[in-house]
PDB file of N, CA and C in Angstrom:
ATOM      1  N   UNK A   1      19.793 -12.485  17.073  1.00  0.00           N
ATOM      2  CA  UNK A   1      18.600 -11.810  17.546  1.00  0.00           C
ATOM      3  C   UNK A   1      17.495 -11.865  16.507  1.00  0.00           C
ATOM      4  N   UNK A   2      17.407 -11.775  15.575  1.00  0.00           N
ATOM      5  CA  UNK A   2      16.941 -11.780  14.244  1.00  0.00           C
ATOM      6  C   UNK A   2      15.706 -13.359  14.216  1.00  0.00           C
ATOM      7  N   UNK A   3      16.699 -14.263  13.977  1.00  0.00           N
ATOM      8  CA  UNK A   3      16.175 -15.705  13.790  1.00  0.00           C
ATOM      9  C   UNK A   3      15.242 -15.624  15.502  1.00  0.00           C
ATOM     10  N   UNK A   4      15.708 -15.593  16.391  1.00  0.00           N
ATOM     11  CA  UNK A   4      14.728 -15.689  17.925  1.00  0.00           C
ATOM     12  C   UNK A   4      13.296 -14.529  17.219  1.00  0.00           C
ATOM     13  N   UNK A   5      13.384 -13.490  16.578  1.00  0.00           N
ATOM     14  CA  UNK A   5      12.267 -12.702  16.663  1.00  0.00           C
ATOM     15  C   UNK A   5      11.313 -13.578  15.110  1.00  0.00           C
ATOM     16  N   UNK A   6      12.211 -14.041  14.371  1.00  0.00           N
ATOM     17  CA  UNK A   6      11.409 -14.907  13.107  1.00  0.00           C
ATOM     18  C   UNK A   6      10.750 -16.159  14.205  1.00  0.00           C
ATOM     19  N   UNK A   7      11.355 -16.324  14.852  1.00  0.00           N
ATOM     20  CA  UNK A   7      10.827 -17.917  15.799  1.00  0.00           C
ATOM     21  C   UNK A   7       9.397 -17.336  16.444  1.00  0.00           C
ATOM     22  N   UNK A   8       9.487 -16.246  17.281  1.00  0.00           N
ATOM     23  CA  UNK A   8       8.621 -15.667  17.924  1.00  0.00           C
ATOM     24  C   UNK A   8       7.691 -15.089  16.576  1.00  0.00           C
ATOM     25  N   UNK A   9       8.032 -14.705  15.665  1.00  0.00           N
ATOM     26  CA  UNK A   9       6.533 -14.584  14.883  1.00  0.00           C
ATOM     27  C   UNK A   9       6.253 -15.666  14.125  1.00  0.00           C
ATOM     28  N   UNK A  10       6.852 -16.795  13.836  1.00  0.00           N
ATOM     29  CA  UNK A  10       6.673 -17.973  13.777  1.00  0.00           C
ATOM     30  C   UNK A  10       5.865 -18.660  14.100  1.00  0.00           C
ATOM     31  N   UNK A  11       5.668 -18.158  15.654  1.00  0.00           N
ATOM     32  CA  UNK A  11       4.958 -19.199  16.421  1.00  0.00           C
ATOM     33  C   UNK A  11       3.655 -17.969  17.210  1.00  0.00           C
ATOM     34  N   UNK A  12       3.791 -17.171  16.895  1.00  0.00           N
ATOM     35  CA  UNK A  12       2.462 -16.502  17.273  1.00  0.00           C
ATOM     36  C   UNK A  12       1.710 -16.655  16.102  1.00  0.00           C
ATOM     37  N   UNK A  13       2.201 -16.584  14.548  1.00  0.00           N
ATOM     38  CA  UNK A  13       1.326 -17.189  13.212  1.00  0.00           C
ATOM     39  C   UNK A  13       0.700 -18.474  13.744  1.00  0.00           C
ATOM     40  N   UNK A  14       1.737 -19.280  14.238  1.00  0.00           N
ATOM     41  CA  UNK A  14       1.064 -20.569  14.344  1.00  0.00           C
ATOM     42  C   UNK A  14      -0.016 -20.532  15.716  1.00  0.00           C
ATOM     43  N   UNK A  15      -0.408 -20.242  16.811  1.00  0.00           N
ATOM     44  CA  UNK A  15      -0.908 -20.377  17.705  1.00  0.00           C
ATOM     45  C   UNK A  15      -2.333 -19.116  17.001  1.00  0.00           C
ATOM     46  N   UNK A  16      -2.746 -18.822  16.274  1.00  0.00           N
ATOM     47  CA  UNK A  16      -3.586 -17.342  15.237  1.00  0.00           C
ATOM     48  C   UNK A  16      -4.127 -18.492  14.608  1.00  0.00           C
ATOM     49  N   UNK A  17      -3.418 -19.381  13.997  1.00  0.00           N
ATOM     50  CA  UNK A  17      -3.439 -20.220  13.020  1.00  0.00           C
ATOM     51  C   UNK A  17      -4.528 -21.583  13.690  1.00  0.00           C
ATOM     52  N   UNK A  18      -4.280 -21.986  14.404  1.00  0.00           N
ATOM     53  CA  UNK A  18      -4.655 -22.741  15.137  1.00  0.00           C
ATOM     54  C   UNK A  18      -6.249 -22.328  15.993  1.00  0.00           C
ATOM     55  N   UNK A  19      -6.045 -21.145  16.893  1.00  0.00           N
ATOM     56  CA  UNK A  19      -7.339 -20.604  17.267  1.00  0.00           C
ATOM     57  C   UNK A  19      -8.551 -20.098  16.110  1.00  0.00           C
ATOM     58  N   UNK A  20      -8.096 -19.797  14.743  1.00  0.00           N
ATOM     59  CA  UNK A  20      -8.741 -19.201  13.485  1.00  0.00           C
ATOM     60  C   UNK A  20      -9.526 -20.642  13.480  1.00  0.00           C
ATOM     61  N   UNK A  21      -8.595 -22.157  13.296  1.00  0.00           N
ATOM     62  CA  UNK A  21      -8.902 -23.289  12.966  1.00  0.00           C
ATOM     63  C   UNK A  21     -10.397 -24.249  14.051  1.00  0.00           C
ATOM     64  N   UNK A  22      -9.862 -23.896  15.119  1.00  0.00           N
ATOM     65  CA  UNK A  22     -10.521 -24.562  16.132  1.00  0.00           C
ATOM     66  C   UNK A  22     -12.510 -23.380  16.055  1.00  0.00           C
ATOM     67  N   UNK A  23     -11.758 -22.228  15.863  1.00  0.00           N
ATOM     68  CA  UNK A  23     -13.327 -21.593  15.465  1.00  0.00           C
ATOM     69  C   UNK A  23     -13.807 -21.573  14.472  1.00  0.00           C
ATOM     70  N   UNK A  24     -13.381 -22.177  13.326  1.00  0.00           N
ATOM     71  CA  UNK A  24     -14.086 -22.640  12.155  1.00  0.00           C
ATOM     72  C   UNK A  24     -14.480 -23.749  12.219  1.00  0.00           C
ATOM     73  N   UNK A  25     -14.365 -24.779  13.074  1.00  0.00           N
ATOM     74  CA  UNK A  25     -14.853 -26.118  13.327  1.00  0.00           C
ATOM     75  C   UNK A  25     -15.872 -25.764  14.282  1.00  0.00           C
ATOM     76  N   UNK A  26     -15.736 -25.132  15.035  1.00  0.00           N
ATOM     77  CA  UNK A  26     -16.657 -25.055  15.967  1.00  0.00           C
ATOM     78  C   UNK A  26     -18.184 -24.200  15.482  1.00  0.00           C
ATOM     79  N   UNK A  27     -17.826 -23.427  14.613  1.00  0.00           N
ATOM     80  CA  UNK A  27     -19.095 -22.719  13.649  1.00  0.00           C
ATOM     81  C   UNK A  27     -20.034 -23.612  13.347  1.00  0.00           C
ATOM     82  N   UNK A  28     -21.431 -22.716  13.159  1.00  0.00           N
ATOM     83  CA  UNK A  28     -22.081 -23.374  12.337  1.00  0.00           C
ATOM     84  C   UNK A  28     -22.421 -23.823  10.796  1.00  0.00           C
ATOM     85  N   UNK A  29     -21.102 -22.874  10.349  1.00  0.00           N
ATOM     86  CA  UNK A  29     -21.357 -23.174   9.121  1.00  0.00           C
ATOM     87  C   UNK A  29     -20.912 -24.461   8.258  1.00  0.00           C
ATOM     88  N   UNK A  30     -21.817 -24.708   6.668  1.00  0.00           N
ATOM     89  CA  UNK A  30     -21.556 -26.101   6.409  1.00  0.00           C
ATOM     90  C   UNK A  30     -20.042 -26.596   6.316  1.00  0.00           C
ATOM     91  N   UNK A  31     -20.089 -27.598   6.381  1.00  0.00           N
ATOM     92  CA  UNK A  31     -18.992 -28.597   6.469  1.00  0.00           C
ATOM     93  C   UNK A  31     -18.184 -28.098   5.060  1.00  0.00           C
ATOM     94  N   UNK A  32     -18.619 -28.380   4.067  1.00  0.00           N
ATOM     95  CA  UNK A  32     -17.682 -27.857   2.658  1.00  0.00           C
ATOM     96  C   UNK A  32     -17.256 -26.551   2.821  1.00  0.00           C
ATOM     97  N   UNK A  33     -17.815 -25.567   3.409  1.00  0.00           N
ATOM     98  CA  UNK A  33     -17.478 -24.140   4.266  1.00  0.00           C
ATOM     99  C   UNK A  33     -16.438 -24.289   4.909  1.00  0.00           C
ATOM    100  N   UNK A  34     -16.396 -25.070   5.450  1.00  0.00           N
ATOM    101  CA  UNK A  34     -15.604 -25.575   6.923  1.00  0.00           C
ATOM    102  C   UNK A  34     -14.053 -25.749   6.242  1.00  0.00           C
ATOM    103  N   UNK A  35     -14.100 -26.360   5.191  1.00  0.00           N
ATOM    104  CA  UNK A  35     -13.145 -27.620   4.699  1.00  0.00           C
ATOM    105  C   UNK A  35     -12.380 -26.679   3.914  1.00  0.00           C
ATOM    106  N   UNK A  36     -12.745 -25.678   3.227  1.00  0.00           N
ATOM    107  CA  UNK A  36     -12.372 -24.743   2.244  1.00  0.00           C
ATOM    108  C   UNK A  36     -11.484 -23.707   3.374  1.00  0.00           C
ATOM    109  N   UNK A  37     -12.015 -22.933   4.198  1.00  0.00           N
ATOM    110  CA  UNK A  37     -11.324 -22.106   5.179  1.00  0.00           C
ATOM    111  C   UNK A  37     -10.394 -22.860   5.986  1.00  0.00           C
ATOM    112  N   UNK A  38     -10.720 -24.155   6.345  1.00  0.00           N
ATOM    113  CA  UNK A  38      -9.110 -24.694   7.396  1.00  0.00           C
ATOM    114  C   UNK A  38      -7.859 -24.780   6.062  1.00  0.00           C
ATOM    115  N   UNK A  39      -8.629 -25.150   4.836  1.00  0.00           N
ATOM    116  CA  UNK A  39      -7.609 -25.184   3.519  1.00  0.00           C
ATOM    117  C   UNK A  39      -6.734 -24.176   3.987  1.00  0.00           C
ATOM    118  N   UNK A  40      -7.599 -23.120   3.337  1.00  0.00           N
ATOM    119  CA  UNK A  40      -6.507 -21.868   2.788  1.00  0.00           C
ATOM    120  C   UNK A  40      -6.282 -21.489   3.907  1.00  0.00           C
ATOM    121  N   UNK A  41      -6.232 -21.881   5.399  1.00  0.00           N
ATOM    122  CA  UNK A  41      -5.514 -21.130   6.764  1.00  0.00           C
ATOM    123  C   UNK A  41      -4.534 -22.453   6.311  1.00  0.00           C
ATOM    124  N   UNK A  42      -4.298 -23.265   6.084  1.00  0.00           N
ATOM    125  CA  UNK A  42      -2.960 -24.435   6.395  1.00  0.00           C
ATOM    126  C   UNK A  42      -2.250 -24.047   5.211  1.00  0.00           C
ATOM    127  N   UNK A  43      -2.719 -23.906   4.297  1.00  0.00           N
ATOM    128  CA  UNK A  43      -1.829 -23.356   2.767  1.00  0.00           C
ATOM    129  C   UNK A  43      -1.575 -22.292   2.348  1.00  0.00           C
ATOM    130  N   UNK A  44      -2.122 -21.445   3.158  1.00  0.00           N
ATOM    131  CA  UNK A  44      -1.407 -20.103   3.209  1.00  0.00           C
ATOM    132  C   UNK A  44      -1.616 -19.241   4.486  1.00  0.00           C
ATOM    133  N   UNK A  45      -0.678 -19.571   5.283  1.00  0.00           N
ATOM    134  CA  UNK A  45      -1.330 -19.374   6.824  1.00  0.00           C
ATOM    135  C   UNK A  45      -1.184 -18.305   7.316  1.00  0.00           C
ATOM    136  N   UNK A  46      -0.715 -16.918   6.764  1.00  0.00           N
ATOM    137  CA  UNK A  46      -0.917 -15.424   6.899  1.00  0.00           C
ATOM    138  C   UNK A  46      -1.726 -14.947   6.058  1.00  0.00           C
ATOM    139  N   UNK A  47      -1.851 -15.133   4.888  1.00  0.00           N
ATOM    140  CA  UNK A  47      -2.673 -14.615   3.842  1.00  0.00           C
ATOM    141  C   UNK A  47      -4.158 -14.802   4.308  1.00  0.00           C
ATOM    142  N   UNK A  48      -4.078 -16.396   4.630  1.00  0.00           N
ATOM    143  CA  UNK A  48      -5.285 -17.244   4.549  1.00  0.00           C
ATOM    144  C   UNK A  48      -6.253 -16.583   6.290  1.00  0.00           C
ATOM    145  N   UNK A  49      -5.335 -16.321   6.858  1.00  0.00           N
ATOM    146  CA  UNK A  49      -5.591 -15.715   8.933  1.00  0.00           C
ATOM    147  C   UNK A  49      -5.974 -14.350   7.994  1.00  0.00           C
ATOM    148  N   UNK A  50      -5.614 -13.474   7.643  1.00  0.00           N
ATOM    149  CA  UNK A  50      -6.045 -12.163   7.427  1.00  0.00           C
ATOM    150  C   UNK A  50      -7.641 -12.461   6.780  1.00  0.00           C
ATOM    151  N   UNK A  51      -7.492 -13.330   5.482  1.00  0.00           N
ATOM    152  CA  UNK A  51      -8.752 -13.351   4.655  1.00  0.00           C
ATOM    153  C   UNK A  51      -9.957 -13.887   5.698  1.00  0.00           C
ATOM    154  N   UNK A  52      -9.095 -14.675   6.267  1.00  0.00           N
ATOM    155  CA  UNK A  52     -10.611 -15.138   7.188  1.00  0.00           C
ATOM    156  C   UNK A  52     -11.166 -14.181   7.981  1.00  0.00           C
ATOM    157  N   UNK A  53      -9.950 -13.538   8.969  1.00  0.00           N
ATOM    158  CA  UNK A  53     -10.305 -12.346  10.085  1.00  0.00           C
ATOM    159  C   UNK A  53     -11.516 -11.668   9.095  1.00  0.00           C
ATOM    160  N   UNK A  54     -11.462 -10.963   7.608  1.00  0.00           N
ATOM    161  CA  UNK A  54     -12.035 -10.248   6.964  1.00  0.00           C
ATOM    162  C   UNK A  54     -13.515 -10.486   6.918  1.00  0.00           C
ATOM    163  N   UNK A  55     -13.844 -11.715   6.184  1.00  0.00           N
ATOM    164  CA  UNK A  55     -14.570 -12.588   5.490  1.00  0.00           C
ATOM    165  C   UNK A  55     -15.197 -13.865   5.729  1.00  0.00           C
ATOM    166  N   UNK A  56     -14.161 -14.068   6.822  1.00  0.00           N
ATOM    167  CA  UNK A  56     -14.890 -15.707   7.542  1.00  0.00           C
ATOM    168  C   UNK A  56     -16.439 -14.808   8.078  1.00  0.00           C
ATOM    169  N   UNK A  57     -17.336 -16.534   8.788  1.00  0.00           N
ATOM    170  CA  UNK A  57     -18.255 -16.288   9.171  1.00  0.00           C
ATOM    171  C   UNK A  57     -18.341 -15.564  10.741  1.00  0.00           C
ATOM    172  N   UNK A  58     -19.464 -14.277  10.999  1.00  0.00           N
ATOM    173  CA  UNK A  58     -19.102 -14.196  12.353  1.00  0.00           C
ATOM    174  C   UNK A  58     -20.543 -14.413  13.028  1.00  0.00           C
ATOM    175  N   UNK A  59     -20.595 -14.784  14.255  1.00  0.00           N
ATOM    176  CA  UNK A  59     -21.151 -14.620  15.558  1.00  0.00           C
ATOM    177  C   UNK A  59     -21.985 -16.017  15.224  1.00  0.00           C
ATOM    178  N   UNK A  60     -21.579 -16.862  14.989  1.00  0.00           N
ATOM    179  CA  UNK A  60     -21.881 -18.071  14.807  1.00  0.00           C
ATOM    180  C   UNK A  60     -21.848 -19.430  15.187  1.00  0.00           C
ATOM    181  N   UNK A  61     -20.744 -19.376  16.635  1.00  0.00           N
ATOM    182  CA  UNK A  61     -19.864 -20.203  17.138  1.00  0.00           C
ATOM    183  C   UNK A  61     -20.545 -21.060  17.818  1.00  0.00           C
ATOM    184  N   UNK A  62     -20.301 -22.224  17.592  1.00  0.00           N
ATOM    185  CA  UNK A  62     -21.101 -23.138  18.537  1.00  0.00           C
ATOM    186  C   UNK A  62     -20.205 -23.582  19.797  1.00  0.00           C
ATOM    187  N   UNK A  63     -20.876 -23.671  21.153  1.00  0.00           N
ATOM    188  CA  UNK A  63     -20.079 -23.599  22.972  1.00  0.00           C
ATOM    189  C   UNK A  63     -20.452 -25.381  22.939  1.00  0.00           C
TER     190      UNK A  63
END
């Protein structure tokens, strides 16, 4: 039971991880901006999802 609930937060990190990613590309902010935040979400991908939620850029998103 244990390992199924590590799988399941496993993979809700990763799908957080992924939507954090796809809206930092989609921002307007610069590209070296850009490149630095998908970093630290792939290299530290809880630490890096919290710091952004905090600190990333907001209301910026390009449709």
């Amino acid at each position: 039971m244990g390992s199924t609930l590590n799988g399941l937060l496993g993979l809700i990190i990763l799908a957080l991880d992924i939507w954090a990613i796809v809206n930092i590309v989609k921002s307007n902010a610069q590209t070296g901006k850009k490149v630095l935040w998908v970093l630290l979400i792939v290299f530290l991908p809880v630490i890096g999802l919290i710091i952004w939620a905090l600190l990333g850029p907001r209301g910026n998103v390009r449709l």
